[in-house]
Protein backbone atom coordinates (compact mmCIF):
# COMPACT_ATOMS: atom_id res chain seq x y z
CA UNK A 1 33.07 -6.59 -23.00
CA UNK A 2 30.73 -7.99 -25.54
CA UNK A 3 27.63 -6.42 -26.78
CA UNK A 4 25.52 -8.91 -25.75
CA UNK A 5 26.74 -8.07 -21.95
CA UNK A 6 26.37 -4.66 -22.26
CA UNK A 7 22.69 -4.96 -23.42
CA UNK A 8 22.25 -7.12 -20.58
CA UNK A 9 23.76 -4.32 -18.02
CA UNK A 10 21.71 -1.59 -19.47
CA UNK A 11 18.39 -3.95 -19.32
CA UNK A 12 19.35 -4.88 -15.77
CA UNK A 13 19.60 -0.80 -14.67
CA UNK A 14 16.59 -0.21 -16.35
CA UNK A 15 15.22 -3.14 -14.49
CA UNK A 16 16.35 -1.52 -10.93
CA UNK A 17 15.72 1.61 -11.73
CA UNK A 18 11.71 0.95 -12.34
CA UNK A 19 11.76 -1.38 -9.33
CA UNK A 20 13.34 1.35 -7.25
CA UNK A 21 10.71 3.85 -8.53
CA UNK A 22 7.76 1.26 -7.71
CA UNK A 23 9.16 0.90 -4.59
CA UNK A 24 9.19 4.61 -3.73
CA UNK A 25 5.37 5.31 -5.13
CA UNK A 26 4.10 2.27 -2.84
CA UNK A 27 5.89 3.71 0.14
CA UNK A 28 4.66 7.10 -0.67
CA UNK A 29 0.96 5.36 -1.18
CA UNK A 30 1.28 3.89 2.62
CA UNK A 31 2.33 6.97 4.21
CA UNK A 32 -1.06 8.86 2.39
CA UNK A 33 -3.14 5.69 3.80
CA UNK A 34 -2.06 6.12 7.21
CA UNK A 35 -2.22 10.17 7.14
CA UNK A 36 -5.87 8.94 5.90
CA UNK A 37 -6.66 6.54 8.28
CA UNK A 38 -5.44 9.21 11.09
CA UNK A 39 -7.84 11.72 9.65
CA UNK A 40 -10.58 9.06 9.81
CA UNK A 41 -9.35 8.22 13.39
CA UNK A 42 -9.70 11.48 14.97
CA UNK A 43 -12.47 12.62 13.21
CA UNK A 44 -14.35 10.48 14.61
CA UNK A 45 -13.01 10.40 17.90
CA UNK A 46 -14.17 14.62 17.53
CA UNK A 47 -17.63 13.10 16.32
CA UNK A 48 -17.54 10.51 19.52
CA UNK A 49 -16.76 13.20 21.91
CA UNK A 50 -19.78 15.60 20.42
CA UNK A 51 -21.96 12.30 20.85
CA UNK A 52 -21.08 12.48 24.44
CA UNK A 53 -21.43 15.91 25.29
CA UNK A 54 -24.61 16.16 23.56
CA UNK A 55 -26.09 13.12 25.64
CA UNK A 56 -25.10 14.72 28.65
CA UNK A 57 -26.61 18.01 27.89
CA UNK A 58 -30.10 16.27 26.74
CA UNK A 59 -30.02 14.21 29.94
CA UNK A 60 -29.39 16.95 31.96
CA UNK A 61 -31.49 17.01 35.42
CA UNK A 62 -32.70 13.22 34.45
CA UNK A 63 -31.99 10.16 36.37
CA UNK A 64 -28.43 9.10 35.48
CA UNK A 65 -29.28 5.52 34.92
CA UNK A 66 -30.31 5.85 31.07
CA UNK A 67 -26.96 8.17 31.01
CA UNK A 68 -25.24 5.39 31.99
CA UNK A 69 -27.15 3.25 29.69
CA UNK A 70 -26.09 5.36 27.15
CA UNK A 71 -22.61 5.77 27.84
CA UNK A 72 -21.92 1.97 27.87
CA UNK A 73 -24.17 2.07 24.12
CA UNK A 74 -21.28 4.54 23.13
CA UNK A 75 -18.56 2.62 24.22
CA UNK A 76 -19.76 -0.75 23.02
CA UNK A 77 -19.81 1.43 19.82
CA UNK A 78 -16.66 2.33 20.35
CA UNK A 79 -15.03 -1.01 20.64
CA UNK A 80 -17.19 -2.75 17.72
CA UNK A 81 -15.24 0.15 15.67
CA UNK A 82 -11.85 -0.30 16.61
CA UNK A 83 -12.02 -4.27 16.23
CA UNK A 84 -13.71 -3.60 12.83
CA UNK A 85 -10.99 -0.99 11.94
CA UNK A 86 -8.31 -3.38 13.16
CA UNK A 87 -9.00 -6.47 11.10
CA UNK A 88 -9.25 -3.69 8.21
CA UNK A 89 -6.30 -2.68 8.77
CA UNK A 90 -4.79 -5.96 8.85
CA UNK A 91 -6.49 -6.93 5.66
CA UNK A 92 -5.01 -3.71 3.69
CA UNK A 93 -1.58 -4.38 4.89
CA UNK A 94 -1.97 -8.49 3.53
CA UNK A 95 -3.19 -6.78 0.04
CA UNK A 96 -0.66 -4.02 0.00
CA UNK A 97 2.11 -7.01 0.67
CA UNK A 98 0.63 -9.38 -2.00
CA UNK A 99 0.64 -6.20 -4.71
CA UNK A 100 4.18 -5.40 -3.85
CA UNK A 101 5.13 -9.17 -4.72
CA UNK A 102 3.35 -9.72 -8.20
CA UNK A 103 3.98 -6.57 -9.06
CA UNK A 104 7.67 -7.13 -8.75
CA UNK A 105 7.25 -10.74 -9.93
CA UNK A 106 5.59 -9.09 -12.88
CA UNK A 107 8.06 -6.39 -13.74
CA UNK A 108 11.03 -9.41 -13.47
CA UNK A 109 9.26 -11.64 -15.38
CA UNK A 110 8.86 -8.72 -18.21
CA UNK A 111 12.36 -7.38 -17.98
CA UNK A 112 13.78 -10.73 -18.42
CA UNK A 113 11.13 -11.42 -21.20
CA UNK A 114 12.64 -7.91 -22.85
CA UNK A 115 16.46 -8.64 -22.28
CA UNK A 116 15.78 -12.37 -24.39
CA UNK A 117 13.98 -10.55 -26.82
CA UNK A 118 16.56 -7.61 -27.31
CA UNK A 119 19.50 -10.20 -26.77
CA UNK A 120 17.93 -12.59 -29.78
CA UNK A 121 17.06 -9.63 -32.11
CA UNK A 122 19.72 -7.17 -31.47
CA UNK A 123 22.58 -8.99 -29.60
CA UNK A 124 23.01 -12.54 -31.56
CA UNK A 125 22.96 -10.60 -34.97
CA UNK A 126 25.82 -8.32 -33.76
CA UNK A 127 27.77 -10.90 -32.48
CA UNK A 128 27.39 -13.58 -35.59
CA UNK A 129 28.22 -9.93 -37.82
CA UNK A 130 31.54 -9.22 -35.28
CA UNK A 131 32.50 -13.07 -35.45
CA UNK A 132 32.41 -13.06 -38.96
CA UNK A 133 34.24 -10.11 -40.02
């Protein structure tokens, strides 16, 4: 096998390798989002809850009409949060996509950029010095 397709192989692994190991931090940097955003998520479903049982105990022995009022406030609340949290969501997952993509457009583009270089530095040299003698 020639020299200049064995510098090519090892460029290539290299090349996989690093992709592979990209590919394993951005999978490990979803799964902490999501462990995040299910913190976030029941947290404030804990904070929701307190909301409620505090209303109920200040309202105690009153007219349950401004309960009522109250209880629709918190569940208007409630569903303004998880649209807003949805289309959140939604926009992380378009900007995690689009990073995954240039960044591996932009590790390609350099390991091909480093296997020319290497191959007109390194590999033509050898091979014009093994075709000579």
């Amino acid at each position: 096998m020639p020299i200049r397709a064995k510098l090519a192989l090892g460029l290539i692994a290299i090349l996989a390798l690093n992709l592979l190991a990209s590919l394993h931090g951005f999978h490990r940097l979803t799964q902490a989002a999501s462990r995040e955003a299910e913190i976030l998520e029941t947290s404030s479903d804990i904070l929701t809850l307190a909301l409620k049982l505090e209303v109920d105990r200040q309202v105690r022995g009153i007219d349950r009409e401004p309960t009522d009022l109250l209880d629709r406030v918190v569940e208007s609340a409630l569903a303004h949060r998880e649209t807003t949290l949805a289309r959140v969501q939604i926009a992380a997952r378009q900007h995690q996509l689009w990073n995954l993509i240039l960044t591996g457009a932009l590790m390609s583009g350099a390991a091909l950029l480093l296997m020319w270089l290497v191959d007109r530095s390194i590999g033509r040299p050898i091979a014009t010095a093994t075709a000579v003698a």
